[in-house]
C-alpha atoms as a PDB file:
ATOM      1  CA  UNK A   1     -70.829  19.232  31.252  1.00  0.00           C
ATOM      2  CA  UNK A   2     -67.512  17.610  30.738  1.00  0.00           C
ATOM      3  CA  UNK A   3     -66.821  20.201  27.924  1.00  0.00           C
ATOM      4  CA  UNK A   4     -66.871  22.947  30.302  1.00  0.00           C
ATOM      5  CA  UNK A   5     -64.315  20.720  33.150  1.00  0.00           C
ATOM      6  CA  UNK A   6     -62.136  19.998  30.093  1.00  0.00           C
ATOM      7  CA  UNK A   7     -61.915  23.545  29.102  1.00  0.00           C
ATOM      8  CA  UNK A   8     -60.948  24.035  33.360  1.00  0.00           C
ATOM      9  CA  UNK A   9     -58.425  21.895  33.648  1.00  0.00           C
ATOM     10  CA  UNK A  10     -57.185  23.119  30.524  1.00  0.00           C
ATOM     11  CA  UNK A  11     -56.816  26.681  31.676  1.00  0.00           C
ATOM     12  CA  UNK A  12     -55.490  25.590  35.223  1.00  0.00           C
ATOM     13  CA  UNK A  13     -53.172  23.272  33.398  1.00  0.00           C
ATOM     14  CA  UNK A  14     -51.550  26.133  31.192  1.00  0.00           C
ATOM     15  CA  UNK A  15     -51.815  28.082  33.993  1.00  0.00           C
ATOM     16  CA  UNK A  16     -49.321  26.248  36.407  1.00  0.00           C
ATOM     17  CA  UNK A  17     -47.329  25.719  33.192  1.00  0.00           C
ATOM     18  CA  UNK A  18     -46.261  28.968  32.034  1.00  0.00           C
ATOM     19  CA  UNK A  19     -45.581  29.527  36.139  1.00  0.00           C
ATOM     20  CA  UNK A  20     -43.603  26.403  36.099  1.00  0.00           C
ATOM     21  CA  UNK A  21     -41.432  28.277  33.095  1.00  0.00           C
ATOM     22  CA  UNK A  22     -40.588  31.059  35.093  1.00  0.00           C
ATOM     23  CA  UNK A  23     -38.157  28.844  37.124  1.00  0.00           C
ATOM     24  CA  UNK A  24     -34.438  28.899  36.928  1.00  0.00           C
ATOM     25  CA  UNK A  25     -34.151  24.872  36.717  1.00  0.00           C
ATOM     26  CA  UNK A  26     -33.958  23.731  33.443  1.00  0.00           C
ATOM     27  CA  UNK A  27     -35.904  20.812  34.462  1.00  0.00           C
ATOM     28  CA  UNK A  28     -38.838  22.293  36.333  1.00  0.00           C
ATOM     29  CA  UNK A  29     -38.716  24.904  33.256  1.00  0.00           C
ATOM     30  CA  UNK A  30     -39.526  21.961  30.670  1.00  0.00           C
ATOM     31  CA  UNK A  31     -41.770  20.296  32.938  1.00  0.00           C
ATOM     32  CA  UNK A  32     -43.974  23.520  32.605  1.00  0.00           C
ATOM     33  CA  UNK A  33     -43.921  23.419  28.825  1.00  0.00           C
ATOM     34  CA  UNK A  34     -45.250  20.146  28.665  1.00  0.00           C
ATOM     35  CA  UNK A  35     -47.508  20.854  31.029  1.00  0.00           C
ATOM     36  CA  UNK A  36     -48.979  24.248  29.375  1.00  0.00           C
ATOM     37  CA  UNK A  37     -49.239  22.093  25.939  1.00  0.00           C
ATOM     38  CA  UNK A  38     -51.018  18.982  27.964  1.00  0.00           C
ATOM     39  CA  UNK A  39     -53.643  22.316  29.053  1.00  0.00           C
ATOM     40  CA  UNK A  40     -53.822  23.187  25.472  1.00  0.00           C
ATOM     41  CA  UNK A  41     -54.352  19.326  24.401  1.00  0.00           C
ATOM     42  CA  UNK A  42     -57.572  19.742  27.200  1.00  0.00           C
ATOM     43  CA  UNK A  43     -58.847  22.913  26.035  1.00  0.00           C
ATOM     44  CA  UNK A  44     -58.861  21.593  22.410  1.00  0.00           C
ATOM     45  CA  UNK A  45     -60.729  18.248  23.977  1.00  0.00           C
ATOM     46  CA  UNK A  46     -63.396  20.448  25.276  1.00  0.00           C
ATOM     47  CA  UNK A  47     -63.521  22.763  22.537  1.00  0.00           C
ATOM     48  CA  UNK A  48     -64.356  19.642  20.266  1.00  0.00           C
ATOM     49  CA  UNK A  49     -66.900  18.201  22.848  1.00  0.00           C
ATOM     50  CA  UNK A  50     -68.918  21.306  22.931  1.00  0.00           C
ATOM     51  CA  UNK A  51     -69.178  20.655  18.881  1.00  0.00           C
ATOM     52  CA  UNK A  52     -69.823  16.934  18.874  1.00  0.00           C
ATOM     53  CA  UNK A  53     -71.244  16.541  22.021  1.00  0.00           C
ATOM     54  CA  UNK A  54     -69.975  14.934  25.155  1.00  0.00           C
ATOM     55  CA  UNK A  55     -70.153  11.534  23.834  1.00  0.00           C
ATOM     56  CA  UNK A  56     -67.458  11.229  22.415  1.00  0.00           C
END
């Protein structure tokens, strides 16, 4: 199960990101890069969990 939430927040988090980028502000507009590559970072997690197992 925690595969499958990973892989959730993942999408929501790169998601909200790439929105986040849209912005004029410079700041708000790096803010959403990190936060689309801490998505991708989740989506990897629950990539490798559905492999492995949720053990891990």
């Amino acid at each position: 199960m925690g595969e499958l939430t990973d892989k959730a927040k993942g999408n929501v988090n790169e998601a909200i990101g790439k929105a986040k980028q849209q912005s004029n502000n410079p700041d708000t507009r790096a803010e959403g890069s990190a936060q689309e590559a801490k998505g991708k970072g989740q989506q990897l997690k629950g990539e490798v969990k559905g492999k492995l197992g949720d053990d891990i």
